[in-house]
N, C-alpha and C. Protein backbone atom coordinates (compact mmCIF):
# COMPACT_ATOMS: atom_id res chain seq x y z
N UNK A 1 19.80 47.12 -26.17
CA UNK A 1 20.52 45.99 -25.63
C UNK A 1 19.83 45.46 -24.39
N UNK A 2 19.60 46.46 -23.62
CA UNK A 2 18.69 46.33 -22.32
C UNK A 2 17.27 45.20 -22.83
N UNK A 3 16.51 45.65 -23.86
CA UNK A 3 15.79 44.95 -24.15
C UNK A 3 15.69 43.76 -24.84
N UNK A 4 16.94 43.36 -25.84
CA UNK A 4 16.97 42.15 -26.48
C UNK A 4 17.63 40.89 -24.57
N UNK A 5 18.57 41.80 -23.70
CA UNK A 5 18.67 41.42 -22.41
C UNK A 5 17.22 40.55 -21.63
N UNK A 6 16.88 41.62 -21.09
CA UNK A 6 15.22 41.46 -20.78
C UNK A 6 14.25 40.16 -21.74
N UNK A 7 14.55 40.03 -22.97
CA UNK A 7 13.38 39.22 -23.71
C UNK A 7 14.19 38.09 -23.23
N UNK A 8 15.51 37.82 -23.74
CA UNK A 8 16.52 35.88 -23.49
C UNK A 8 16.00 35.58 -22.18
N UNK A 9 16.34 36.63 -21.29
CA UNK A 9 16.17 36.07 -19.51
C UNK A 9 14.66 35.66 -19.37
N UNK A 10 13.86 36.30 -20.02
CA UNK A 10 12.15 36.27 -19.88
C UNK A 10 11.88 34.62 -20.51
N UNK A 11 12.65 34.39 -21.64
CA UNK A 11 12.82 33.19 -22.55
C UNK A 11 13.29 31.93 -21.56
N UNK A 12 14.36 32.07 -20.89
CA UNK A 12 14.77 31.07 -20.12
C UNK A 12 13.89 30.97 -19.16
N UNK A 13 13.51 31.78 -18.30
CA UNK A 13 12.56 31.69 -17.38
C UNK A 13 11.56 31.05 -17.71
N UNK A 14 10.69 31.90 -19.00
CA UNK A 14 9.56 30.63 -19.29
C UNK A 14 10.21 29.23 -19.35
N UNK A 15 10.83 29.17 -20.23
CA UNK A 15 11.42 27.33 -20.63
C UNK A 15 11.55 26.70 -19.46
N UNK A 16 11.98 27.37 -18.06
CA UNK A 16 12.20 26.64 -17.04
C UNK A 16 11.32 26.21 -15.94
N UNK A 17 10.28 26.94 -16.63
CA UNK A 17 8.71 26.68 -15.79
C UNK A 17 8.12 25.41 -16.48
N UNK A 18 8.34 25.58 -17.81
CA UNK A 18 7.63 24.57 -18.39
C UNK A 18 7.65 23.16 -17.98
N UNK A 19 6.83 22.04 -17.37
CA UNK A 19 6.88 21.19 -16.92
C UNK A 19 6.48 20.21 -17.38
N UNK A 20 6.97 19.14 -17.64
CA UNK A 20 6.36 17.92 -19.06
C UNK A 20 5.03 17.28 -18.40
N UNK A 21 4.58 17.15 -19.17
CA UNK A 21 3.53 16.33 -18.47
C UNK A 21 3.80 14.51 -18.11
N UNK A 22 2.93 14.21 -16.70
CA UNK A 22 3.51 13.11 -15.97
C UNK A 22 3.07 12.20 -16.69
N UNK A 23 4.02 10.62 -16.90
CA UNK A 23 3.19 9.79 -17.55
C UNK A 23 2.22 9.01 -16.50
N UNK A 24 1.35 8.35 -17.00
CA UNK A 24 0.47 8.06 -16.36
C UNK A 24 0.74 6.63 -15.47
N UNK A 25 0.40 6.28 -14.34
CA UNK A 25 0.75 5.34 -13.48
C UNK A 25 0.13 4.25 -13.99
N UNK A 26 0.71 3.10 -14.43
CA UNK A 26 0.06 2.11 -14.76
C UNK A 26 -0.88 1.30 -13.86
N UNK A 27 -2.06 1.18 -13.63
CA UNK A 27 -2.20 0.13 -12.89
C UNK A 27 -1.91 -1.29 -12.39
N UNK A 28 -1.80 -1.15 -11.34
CA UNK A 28 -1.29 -3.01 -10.80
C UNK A 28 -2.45 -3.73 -10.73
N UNK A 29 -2.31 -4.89 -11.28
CA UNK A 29 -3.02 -6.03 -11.17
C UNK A 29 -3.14 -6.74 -9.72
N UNK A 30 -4.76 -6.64 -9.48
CA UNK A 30 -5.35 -7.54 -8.48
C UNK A 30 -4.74 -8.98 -8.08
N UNK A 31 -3.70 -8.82 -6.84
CA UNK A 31 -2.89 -10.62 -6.62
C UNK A 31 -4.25 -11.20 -6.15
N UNK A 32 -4.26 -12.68 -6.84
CA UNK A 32 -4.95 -13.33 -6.67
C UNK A 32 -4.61 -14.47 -5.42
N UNK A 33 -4.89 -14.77 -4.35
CA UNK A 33 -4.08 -15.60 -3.21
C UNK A 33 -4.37 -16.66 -3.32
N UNK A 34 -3.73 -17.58 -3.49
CA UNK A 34 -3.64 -18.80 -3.73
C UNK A 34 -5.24 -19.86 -2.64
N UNK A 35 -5.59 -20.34 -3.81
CA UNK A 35 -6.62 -21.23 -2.27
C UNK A 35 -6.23 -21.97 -1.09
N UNK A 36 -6.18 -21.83 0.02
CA UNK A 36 -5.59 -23.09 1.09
C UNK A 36 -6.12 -24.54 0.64
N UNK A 37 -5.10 -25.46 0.60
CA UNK A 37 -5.37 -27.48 0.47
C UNK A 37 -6.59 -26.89 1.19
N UNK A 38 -7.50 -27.87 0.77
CA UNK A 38 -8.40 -29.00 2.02
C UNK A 38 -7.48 -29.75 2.70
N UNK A 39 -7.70 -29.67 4.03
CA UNK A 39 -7.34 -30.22 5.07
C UNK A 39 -7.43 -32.39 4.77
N UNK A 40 -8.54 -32.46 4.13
CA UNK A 40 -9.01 -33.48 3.78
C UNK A 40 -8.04 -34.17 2.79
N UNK A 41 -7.47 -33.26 1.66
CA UNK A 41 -6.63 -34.34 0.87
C UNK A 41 -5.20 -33.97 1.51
N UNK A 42 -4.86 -33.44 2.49
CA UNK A 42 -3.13 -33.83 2.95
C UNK A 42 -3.76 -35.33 3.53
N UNK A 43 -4.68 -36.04 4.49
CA UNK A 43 -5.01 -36.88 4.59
C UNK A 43 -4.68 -38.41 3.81
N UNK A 44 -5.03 -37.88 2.61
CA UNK A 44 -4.60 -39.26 1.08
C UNK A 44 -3.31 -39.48 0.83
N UNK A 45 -3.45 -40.45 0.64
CA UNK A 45 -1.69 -41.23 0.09
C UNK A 45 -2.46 -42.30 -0.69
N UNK A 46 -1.15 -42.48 -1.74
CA UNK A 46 -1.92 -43.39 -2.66
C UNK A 46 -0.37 -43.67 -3.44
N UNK A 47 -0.49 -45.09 -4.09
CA UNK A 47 0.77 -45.40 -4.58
C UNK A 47 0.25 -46.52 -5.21
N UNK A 48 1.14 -47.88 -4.93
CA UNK A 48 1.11 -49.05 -5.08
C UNK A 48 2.63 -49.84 -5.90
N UNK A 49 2.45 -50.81 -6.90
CA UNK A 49 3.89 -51.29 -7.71
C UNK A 49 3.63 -51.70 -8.71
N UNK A 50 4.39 -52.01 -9.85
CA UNK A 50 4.13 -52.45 -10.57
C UNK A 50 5.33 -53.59 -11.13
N UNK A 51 4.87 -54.54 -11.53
CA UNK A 51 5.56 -55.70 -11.75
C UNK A 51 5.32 -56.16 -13.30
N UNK A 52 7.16 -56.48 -13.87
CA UNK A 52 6.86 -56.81 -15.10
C UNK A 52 8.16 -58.01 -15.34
N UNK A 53 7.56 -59.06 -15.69
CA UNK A 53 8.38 -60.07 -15.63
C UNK A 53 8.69 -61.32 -16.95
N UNK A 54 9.73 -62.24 -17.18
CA UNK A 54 9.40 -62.65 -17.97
C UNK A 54 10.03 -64.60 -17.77
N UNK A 55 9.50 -64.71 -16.51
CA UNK A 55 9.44 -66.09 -16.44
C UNK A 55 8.83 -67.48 -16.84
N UNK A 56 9.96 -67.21 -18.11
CA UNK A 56 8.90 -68.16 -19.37
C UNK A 56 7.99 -67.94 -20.37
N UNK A 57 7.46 -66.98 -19.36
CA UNK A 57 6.18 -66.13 -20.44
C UNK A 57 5.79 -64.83 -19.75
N UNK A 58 5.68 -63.90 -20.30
CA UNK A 58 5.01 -62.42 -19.65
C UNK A 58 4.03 -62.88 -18.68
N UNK A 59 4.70 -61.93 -17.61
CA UNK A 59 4.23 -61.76 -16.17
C UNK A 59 3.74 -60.39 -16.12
N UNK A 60 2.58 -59.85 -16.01
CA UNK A 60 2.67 -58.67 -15.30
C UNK A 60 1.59 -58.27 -14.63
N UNK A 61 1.59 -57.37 -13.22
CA UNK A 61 1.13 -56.88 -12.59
C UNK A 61 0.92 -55.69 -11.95
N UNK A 62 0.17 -55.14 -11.46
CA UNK A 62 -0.18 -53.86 -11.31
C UNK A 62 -1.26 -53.48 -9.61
N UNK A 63 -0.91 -52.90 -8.78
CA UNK A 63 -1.41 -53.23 -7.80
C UNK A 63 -1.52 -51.48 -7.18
N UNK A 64 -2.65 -50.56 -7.78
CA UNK A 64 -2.83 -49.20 -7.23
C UNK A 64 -4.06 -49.90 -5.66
N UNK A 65 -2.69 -48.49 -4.63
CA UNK A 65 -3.45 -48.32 -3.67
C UNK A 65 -3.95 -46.82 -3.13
N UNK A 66 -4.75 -47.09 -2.28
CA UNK A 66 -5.48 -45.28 -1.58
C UNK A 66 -5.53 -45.35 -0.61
N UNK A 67 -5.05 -44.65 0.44
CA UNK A 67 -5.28 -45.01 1.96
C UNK A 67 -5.50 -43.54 2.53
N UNK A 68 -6.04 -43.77 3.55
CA UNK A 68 -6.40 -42.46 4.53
C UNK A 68 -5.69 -42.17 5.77
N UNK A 69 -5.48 -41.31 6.11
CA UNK A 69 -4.62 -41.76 7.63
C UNK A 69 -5.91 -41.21 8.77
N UNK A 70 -5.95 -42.56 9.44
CA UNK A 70 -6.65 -42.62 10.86
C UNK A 70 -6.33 -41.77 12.08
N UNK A 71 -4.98 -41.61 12.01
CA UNK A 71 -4.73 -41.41 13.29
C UNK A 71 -3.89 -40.06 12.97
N UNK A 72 -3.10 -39.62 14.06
CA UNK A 72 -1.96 -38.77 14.24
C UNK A 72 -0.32 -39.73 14.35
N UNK A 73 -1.02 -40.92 14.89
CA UNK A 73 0.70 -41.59 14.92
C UNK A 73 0.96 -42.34 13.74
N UNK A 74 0.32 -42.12 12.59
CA UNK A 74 1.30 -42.54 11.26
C UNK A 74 0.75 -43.62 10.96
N UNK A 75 -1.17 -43.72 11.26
CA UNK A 75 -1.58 -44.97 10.71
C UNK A 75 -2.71 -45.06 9.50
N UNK A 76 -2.64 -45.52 8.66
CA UNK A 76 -2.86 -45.04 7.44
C UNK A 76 -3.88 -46.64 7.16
N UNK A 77 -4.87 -46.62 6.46
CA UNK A 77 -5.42 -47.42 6.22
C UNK A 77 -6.53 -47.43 4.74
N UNK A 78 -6.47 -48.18 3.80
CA UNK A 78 -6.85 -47.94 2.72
C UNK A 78 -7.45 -49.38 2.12
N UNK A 79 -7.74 -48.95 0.57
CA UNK A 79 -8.11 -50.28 -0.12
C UNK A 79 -6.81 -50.01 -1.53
N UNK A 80 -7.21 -51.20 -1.89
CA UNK A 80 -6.51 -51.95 -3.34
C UNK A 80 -6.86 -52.63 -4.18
N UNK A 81 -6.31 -52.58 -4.93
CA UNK A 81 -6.93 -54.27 -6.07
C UNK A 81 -5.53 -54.74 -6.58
N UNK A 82 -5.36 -55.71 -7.05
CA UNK A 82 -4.19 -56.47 -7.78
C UNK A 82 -4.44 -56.92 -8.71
N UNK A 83 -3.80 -56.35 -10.07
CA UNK A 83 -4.52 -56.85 -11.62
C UNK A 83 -3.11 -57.69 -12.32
N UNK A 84 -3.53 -58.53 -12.49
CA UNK A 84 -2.28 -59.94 -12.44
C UNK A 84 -2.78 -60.93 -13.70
N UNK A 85 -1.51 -60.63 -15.00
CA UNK A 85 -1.65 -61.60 -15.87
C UNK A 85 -0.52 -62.44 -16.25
N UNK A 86 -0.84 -63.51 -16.59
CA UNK A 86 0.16 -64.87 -16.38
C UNK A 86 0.24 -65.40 -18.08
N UNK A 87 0.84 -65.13 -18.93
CA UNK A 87 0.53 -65.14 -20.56
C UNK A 87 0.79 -67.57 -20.36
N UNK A 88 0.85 -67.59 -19.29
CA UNK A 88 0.72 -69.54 -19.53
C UNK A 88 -0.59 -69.74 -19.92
N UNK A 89 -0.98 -70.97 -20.24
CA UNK A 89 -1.90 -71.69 -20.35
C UNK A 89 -2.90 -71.93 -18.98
N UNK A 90 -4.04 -71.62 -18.98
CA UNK A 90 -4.65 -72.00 -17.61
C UNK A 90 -4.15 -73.05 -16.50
N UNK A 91 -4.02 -73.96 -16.99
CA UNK A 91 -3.88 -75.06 -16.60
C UNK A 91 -2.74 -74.94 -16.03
N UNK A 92 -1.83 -74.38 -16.26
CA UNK A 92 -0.63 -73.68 -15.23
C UNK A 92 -0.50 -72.50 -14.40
N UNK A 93 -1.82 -72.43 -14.36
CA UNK A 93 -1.88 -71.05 -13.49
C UNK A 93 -1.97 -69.78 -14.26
N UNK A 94 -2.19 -69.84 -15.90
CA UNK A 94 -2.19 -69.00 -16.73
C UNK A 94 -3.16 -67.68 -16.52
N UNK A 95 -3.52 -66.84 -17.24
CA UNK A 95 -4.55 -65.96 -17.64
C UNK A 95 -4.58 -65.15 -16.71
N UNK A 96 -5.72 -63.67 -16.56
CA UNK A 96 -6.02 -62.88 -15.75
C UNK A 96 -6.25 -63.15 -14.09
N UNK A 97 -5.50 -62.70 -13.86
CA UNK A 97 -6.27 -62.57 -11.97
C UNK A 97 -6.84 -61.22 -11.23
N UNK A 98 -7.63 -61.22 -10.65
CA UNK A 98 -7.81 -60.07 -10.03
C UNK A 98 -8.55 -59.46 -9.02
N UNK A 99 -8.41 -58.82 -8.09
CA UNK A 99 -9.30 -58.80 -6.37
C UNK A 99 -9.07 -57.20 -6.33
N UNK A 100 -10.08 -57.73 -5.60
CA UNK A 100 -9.52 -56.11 -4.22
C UNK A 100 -9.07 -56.61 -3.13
N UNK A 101 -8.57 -55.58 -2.46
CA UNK A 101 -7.62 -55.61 -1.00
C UNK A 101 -7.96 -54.58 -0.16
N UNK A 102 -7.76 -54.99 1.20
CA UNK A 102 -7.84 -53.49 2.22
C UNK A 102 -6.61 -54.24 3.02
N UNK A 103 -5.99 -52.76 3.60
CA UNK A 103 -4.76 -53.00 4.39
C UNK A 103 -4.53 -52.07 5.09
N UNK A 104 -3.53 -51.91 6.31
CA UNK A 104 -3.68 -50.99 7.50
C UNK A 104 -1.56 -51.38 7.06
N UNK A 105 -1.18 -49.78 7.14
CA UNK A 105 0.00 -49.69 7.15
C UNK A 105 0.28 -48.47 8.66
N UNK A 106 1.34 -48.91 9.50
CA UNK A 106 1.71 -48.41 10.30
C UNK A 106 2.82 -47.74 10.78
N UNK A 107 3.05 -46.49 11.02
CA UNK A 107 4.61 -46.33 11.06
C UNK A 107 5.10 -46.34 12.33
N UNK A 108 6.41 -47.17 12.49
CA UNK A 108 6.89 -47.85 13.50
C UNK A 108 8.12 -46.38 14.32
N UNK A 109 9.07 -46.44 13.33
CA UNK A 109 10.32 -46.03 13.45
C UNK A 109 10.83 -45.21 12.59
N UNK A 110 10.81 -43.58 12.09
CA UNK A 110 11.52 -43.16 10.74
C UNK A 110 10.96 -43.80 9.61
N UNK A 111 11.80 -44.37 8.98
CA UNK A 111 11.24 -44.85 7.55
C UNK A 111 10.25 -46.31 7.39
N UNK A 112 10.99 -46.59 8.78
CA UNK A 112 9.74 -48.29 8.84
C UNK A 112 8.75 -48.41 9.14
N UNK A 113 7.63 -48.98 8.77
CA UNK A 113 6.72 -49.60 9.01
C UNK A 113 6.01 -50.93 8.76
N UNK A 114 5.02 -51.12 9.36
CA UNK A 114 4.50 -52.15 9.52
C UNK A 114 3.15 -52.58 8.77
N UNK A 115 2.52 -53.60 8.06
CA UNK A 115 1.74 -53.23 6.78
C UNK A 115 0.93 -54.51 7.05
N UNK A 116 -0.27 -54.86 7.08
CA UNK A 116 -1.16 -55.52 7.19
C UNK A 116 -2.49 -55.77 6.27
N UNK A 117 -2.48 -56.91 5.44
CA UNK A 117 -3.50 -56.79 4.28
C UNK A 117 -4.50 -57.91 4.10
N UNK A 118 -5.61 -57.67 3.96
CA UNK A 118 -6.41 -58.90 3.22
C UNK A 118 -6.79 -59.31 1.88
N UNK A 119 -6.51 -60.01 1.14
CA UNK A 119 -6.56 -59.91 -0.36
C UNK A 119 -8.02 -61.05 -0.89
N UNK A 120 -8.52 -60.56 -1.73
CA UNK A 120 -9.40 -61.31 -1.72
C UNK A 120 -9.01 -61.57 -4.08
N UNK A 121 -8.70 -62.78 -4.75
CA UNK A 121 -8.20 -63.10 -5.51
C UNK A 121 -9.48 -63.79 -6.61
N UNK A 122 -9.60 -63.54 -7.65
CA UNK A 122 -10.24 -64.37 -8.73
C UNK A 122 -9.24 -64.59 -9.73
N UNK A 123 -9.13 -66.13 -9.59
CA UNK A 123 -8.00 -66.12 -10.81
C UNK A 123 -8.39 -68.29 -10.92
N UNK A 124 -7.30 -68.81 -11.62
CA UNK A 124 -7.89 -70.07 -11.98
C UNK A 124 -7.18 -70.73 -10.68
N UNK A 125 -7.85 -72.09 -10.79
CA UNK A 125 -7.77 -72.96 -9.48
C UNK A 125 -6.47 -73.24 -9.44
N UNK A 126 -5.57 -73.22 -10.44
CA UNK A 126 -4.25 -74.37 -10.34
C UNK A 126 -3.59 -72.53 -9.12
N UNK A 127 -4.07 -71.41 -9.65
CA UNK A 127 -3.26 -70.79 -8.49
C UNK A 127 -3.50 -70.34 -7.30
N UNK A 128 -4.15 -71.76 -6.86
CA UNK A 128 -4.55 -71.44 -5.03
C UNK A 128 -4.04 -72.72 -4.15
N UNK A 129 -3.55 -72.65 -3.41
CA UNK A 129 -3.02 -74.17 -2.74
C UNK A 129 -4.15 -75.19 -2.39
N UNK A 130 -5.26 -74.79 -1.96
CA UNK A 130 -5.68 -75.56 -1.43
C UNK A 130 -6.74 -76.53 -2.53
N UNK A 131 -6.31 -76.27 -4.15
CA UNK A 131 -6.97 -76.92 -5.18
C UNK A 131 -6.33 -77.82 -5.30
N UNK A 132 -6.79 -79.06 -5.91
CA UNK A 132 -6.14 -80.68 -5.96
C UNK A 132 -5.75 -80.54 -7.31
N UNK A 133 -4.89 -80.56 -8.27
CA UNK A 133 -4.80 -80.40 -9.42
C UNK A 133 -5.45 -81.59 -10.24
N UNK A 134 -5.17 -82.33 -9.61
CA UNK A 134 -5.48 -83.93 -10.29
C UNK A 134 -7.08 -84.18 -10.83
N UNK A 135 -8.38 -83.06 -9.08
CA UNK A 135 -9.40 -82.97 -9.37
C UNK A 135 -10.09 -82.13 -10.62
N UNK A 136 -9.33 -81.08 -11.62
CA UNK A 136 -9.66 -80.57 -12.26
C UNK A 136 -9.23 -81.21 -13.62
N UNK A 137 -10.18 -81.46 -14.84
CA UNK A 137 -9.86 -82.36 -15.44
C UNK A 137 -10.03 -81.37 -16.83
N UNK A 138 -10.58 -80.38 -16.77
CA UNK A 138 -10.94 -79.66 -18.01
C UNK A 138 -9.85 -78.49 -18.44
N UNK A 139 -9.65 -78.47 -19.63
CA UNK A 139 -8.63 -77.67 -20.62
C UNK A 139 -8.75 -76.05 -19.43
N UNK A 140 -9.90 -75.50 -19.59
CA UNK A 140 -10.08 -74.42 -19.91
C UNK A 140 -10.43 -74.44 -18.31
N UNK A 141 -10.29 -74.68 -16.78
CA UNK A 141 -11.10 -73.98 -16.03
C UNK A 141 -11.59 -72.61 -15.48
N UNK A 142 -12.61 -73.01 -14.95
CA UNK A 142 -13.67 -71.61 -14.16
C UNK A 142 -12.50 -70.62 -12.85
N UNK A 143 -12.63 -69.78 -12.99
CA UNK A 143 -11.70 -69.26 -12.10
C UNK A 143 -12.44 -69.23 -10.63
N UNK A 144 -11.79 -69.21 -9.76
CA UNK A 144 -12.13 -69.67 -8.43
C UNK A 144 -11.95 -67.92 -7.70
N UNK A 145 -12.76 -67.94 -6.28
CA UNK A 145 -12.53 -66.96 -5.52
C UNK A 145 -11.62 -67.39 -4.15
N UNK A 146 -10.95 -67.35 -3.43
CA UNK A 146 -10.09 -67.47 -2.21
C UNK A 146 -9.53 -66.02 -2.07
N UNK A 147 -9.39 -65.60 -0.23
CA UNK A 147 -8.61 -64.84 -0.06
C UNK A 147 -7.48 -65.19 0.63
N UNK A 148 -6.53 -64.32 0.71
CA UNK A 148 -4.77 -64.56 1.52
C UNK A 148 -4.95 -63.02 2.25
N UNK A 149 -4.19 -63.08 3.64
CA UNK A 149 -3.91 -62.75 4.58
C UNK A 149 -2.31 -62.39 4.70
N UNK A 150 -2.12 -61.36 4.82
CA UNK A 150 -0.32 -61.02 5.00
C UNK A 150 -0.46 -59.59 6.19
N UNK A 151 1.26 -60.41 6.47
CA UNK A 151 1.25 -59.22 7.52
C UNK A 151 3.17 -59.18 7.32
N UNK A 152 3.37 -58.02 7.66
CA UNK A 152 4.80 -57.79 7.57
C UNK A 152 5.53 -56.33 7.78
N UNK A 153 6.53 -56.37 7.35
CA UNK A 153 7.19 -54.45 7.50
C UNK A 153 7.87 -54.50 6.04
N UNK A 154 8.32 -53.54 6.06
CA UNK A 154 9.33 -52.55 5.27
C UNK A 154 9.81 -51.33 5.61
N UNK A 155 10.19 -50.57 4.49
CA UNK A 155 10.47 -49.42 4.97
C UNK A 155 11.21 -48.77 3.32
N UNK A 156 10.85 -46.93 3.94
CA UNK A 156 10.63 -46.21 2.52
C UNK A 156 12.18 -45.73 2.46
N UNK A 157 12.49 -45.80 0.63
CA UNK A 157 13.68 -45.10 0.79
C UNK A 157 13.95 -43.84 0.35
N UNK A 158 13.03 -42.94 0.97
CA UNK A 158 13.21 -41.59 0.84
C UNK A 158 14.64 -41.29 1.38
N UNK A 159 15.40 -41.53 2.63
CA UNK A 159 16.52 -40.92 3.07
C UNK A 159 15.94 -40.13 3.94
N UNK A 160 14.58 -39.36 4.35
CA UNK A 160 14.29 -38.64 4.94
C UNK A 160 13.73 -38.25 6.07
N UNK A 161 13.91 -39.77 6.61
CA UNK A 161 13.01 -40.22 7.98
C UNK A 161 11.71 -39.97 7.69
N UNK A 162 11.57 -40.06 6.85
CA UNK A 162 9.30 -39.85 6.68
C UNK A 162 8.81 -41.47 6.11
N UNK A 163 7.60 -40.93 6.17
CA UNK A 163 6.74 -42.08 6.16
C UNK A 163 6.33 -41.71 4.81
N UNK A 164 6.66 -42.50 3.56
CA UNK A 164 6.23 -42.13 2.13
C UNK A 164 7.42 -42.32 1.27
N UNK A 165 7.30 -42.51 0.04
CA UNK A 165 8.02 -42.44 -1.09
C UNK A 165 8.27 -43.99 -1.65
N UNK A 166 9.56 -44.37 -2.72
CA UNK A 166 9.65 -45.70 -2.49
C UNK A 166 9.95 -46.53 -1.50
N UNK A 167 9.11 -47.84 -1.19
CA UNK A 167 9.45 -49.00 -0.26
C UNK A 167 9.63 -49.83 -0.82
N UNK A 168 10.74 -50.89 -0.13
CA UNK A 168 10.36 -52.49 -0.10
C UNK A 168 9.65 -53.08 1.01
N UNK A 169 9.10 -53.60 1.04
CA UNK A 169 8.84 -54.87 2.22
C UNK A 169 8.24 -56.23 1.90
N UNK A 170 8.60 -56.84 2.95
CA UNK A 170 8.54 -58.37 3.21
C UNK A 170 7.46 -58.86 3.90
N UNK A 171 6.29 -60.18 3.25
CA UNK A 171 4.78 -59.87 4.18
C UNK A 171 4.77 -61.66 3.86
N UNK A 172 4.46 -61.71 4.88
CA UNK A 172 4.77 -63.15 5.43
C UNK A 172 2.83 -63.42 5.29
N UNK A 173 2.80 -64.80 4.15
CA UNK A 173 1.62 -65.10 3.80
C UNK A 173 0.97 -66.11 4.85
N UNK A 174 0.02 -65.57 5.67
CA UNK A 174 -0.68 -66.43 6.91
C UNK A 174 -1.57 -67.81 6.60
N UNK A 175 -1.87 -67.90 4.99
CA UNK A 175 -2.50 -68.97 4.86
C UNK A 175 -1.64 -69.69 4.00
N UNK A 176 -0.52 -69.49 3.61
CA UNK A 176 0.39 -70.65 2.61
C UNK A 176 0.94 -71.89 3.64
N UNK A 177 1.37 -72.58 3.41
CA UNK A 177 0.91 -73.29 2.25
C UNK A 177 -0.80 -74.39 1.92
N UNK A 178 -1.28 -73.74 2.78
CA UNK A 178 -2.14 -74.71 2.76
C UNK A 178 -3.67 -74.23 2.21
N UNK A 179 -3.85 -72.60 1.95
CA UNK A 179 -4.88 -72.27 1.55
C UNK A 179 -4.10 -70.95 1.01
N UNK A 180 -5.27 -70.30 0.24
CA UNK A 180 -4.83 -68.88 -0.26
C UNK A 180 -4.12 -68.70 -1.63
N UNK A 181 -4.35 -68.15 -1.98
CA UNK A 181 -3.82 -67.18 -3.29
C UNK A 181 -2.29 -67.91 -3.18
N UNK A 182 -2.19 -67.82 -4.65
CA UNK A 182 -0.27 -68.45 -4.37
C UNK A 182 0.41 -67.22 -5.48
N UNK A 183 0.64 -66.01 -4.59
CA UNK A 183 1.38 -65.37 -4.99
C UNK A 183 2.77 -65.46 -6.09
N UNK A 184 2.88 -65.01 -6.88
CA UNK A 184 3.75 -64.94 -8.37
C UNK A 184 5.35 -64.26 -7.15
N UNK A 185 4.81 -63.21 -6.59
CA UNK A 185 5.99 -62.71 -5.99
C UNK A 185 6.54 -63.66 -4.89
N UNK A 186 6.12 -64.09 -4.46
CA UNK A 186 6.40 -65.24 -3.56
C UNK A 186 8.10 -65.60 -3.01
N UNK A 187 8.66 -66.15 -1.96
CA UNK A 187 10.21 -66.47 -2.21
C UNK A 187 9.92 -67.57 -1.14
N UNK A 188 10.44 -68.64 -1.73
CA UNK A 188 10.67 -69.94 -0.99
C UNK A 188 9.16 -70.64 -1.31
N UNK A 189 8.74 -70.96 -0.27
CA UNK A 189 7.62 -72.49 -0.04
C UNK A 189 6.56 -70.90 -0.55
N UNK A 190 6.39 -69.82 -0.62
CA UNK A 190 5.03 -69.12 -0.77
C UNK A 190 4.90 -68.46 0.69
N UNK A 191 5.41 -68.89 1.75
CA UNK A 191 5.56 -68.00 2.61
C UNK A 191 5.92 -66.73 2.72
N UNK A 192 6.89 -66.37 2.02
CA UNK A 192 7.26 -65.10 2.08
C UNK A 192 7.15 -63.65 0.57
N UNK A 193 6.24 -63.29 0.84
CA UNK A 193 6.34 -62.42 -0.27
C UNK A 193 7.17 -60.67 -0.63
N UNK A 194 7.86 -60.66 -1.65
CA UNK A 194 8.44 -59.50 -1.71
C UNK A 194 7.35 -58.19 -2.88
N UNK A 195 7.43 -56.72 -2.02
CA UNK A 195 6.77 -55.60 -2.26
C UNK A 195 7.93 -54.76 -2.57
N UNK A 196 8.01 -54.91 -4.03
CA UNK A 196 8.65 -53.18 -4.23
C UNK A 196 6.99 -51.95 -5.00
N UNK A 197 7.46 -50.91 -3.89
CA UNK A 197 6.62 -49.81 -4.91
C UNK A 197 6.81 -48.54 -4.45
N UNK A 198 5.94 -47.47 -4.46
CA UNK A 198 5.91 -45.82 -3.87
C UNK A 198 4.77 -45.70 -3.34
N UNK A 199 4.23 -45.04 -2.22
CA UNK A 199 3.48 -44.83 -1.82
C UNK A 199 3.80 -43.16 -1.30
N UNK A 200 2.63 -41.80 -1.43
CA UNK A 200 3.14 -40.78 -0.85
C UNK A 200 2.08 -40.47 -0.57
C-alpha cells in the first residue's frame, strides 16, 4: 500500500512540474511615422466658381484660381483664368471667351476680405464696351483682346472666423462703362460684379 502510495504522489508531482511550452511572441510591426507637410504647400490655396446659367441660351463659366500667401497678415496673392461660353450668336456677344488673371486677396476682419484683380479677356468685340457695334459689319467676327480691372470685398461663409472656404463678394469694375470686358455676372450699368465660389 505504502508503495502503490509512494508511485500516485510521485505521479502528481511529476504532472505538476510539467510545464507547457510558451507560445511564441508574435512580432510587432515597424510604425511607420507619418511624413511632416512641406511647409511650402500649407502656403497654397486654390479654389475659384463656377457658373451655370440659362439666359436665353446656355451660359457657362468656370474660373480656377491658385494663390500663395505673401505675408503673415492674411495676404494671399495668385493667378487665374476665366473660361466663359455664351451658346448666342457672335454677333451678340456669343461663343468662347477666355484670359488669365492675377489678383491679390486680403484679409481684413474674421471672415472678410478684400480682393483685387486684373483680367486680361479674348472673346468677340460686341463683349467689350469700348467696341462701336455699328463699326463691325461681318457675320462671324475676330475676337478682340482688352483687359478689366476690379477691386472689392467679400467674405467666407465658413462660420469660423478664418480666411477660406465658400465666399461671396462684390468687385466694382474700374473700367465700365467705358472700356473693358463686359462681364456676364455684372448687376446694373456693368459696374458692379457678383463672385460666388470656395477658395481654401
Amino acid at each position: 500500500m505504502y508503495k502503490t502510495l509512494f508511485l500516485l504522489l510521485f505521479s502528481l508531482s511529476a504532472t505538476a512540474q510539467i510545464i507547457p511550452p510558451a507560445e511564441p511572441v508574435p512580432e510587432e510591426e515597424p510604425v511607420e511615422l507619418e511624413k511632416p507637410r512641406p511647409e511650402w504647400k500649407d502656403k497654397i490655396h486654390y479654389g475659384g466658381n463656377i457658373w451655370l446659367g440659362f439666359w436665353g441660351t446656355l451660359y457657362l463659366e468656370a474660373t480656377p484660381m491658385v494663390g500663395w500667401d505673401v505675408s503673415e497678415k492674411g495676404t494671399v496673392a495668385g493667378l487665374g483664368a476665366s473660361i466663359m461660353y455664351y451658346g448666342a450668336n457672335k454677333i451678340y456677344g456669343g461663343g468662347l471667351s477666355i484670359g488669365p488673371k492675377v489678383f491679390v486677396r486680403q484679409a481684413i476682419w474674421r471672415t472678410v476680405f478684400a480682393h483685387a484683380e486684373y483680367e486680361l479677356m479674348n472673346s468677340s468685340p460686341y463683349n467689350f464696351y469700348d467696341v462701336d457695334p455699328q463699326s463691325i459689319k461681318e457675320l462671324n467676327p475676330k475676337n478682340k483682346w482688352g483687359g478689366t480691372g476690379y477691386i472689392g470685398a467679400g467674405f467666407y461663409q465658413n462660420g469660423m472666423r478664418t480666411q477660406g472656404g465658400g465666399f461671396i463678394s462684390v468687385l466694382y469694375n474700374l473700367n465700365a462703362p467705358n472700356s473693358g470686358y463686359i462681364n456676364r455676372q455684372s448687376i446694373g450699368d456693368g459696374r458692379l460684379v457678383l463672385r460666388i465660389g470656395f477658395f481654401i
